[in-house]
Protein backbone atom coordinates (compact mmCIF):
# COMPACT_ATOMS: atom_id res chain seq x y z
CA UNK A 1 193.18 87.33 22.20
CA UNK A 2 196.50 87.85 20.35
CA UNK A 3 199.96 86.38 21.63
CA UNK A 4 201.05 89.94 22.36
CA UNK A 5 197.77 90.07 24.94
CA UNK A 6 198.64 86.94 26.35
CA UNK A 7 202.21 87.33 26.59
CA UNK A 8 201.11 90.68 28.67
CA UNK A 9 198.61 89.13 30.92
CA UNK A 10 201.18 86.78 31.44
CA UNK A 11 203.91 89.25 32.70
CA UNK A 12 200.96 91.09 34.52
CA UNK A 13 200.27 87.77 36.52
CA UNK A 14 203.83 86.94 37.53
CA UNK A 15 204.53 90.29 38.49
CA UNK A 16 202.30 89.49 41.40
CA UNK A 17 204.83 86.56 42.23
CA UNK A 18 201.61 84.58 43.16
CA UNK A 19 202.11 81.96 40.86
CA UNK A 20 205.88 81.32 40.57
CA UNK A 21 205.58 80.94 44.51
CA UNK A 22 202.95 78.54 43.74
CA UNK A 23 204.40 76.41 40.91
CA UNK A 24 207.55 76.05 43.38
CA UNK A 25 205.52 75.11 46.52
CA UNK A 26 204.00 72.48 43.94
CA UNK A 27 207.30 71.03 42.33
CA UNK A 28 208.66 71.27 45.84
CA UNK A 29 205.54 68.66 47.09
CA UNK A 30 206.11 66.46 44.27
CA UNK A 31 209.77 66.29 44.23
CA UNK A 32 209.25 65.52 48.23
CA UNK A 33 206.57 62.63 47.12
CA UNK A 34 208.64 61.49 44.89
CA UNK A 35 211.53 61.23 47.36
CA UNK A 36 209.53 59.37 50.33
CA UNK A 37 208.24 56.94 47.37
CA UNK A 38 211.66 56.27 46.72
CA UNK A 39 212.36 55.90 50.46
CA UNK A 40 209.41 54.05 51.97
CA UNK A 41 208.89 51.76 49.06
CA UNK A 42 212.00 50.71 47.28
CA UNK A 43 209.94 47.96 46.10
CA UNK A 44 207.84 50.49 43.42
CA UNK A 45 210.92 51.21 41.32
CA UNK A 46 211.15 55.02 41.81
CA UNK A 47 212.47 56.49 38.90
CA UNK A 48 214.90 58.85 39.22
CA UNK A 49 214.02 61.19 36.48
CA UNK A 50 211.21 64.33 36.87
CA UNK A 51 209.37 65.73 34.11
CA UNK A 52 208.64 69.65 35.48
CA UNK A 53 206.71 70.17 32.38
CA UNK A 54 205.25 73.41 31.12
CA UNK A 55 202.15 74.11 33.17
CA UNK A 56 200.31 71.40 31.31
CA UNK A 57 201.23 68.08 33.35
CA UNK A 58 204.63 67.33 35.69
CA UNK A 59 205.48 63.69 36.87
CA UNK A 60 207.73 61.21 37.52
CA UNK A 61 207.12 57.52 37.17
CA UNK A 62 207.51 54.41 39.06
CA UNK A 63 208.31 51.03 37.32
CA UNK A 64 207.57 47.67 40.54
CA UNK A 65 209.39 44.41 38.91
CA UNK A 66 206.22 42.77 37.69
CA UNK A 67 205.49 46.26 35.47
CA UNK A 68 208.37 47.38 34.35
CA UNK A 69 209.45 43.32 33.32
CA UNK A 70 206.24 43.50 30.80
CA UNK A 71 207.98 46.98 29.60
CA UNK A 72 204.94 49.42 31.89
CA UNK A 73 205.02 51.85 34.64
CA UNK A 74 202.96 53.70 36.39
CA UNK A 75 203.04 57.71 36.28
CA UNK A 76 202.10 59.75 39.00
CA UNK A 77 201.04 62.76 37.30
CA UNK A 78 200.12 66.91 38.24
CA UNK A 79 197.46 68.34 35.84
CA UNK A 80 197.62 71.69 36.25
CA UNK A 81 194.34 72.87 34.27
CA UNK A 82 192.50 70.53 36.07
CA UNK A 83 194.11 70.76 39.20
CA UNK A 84 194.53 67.50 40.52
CA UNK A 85 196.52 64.04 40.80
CA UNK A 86 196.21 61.17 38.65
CA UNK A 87 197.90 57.76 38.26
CA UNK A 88 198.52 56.19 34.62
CA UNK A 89 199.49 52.84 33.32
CA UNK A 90 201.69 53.65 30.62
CA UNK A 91 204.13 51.76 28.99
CA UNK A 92 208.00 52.31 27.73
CA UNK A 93 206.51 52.36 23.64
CA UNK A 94 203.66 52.74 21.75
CA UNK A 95 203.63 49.19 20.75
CA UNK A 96 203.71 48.13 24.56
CA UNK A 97 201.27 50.29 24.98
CA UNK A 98 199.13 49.29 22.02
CA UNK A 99 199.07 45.57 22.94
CA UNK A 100 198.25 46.04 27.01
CA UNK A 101 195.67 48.52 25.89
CA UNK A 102 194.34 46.14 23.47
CA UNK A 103 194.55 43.38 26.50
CA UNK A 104 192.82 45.30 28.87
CA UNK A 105 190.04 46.42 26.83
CA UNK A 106 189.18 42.94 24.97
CA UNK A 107 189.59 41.74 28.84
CA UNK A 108 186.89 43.78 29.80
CA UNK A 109 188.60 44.67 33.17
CA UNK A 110 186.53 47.72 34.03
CA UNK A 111 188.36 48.72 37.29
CA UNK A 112 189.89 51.44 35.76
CA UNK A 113 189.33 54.22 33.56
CA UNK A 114 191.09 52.57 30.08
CA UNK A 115 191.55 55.59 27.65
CA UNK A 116 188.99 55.77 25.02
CA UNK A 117 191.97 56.06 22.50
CA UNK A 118 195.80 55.92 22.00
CA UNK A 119 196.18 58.45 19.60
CA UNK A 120 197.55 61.34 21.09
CA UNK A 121 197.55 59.92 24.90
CA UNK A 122 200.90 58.55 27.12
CA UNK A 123 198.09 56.74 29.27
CA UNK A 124 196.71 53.12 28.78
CA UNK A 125 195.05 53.35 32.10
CA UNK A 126 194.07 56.67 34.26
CA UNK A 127 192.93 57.18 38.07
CA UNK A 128 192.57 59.79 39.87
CA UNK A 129 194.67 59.95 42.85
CA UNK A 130 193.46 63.07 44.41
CA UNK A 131 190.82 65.90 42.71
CA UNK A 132 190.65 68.54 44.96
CA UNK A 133 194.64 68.39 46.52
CA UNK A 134 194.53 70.08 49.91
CA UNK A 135 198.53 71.46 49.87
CA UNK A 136 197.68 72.80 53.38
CA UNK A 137 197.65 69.50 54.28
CA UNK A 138 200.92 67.72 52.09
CA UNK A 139 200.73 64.60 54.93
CA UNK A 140 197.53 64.07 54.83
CA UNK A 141 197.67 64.11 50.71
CA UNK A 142 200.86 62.18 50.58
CA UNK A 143 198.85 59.76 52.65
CA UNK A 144 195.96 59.66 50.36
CA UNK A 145 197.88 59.37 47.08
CA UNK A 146 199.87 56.37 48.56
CA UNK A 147 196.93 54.54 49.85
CA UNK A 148 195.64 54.73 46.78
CA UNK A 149 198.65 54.43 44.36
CA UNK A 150 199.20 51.01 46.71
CA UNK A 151 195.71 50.04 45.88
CA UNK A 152 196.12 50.81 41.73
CA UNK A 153 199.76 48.91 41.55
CA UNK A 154 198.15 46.03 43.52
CA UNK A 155 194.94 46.07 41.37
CA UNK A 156 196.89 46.47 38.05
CA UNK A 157 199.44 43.24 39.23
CA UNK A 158 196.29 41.35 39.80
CA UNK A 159 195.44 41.69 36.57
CA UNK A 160 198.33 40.90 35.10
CA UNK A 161 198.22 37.75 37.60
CA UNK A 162 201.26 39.10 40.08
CA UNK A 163 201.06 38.73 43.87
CA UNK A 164 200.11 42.28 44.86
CA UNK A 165 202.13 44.66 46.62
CA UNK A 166 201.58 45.21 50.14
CA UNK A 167 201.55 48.64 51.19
């Protein structure tokens, strides 16, 4: 398909206003999440920066003491081909993220998906938070992805031999 078809079936689609409603509704949930985080759990470090993206990924990141004072953060993160929520470890550089990746794999820590390889990735660390996100629902979600983003910062602190967060 040329860009001129795509650029076409693109107009086509928005004409229908389906997805720009959609792609609000969504930046609307996360910006909420990203709010109560801030809110509820002062302790996680809330950042106050969003990243909207462009229809490939949007997230913001969170940075609790014990992370972000060995230079890492966590990312809650929207992929949009796939459609679902994930958590990353990632880290403020490559070189941060070189040497925890390089820790956690010679570790052998196996609680997490570790990414197979650095090149090309922002992730030392991935989870998924939620796979199939009911929006219908944005309570019941918020409640699932902070259940289990409690249980990944906890997890990842242990690791790093950190009293865990309570949630």
């Amino acid at each position: 398909m040329s860009l001129q078809d795509k650029m076409l079936h693109y107009r086509d689609e928005l004409q229908k206003g389906d997805i720009q409603a959609a792609y609000k509704s969504l930046m609307e949930y996360m910006l909420s999440l990203k709010a109560g985080l801030k809110k509820r759990h002062p302790d996680y470090g809330v950042s106050s920066t969003f990243y909207f993206g462009y229809m490939d990924m949007s997230y913001f990141a969170l940075a609790p003491e014990e992370l972000n004072r060995l230079g890492l953060k966590i990312a809650i993160v929207f992929l949009h081909k796939e459609f679902r929520f994930e958590f990353w470890l990632a880290a403020a550089n490559k070189d941060i993220q070189k040497k925890y990746w390089q820790v956690i794999k010679e570790s052998g820590w196996d609680a997490y998906h570790l990414v197979p390889d650095l090149k090309n990735s922002d992730s030392i660390l991935e989870n998924i938070a939620a796979d199939q996100p009911d929006f219908d629902d944005p309570q019941a979600l918020t409640g699932q992805i902070e259940s289990r983003l409690s249980t990944f910062i906890n997890d990842i602190q242990g690791f790093f031999g950190y009293s865990p967060i309570t949630g």
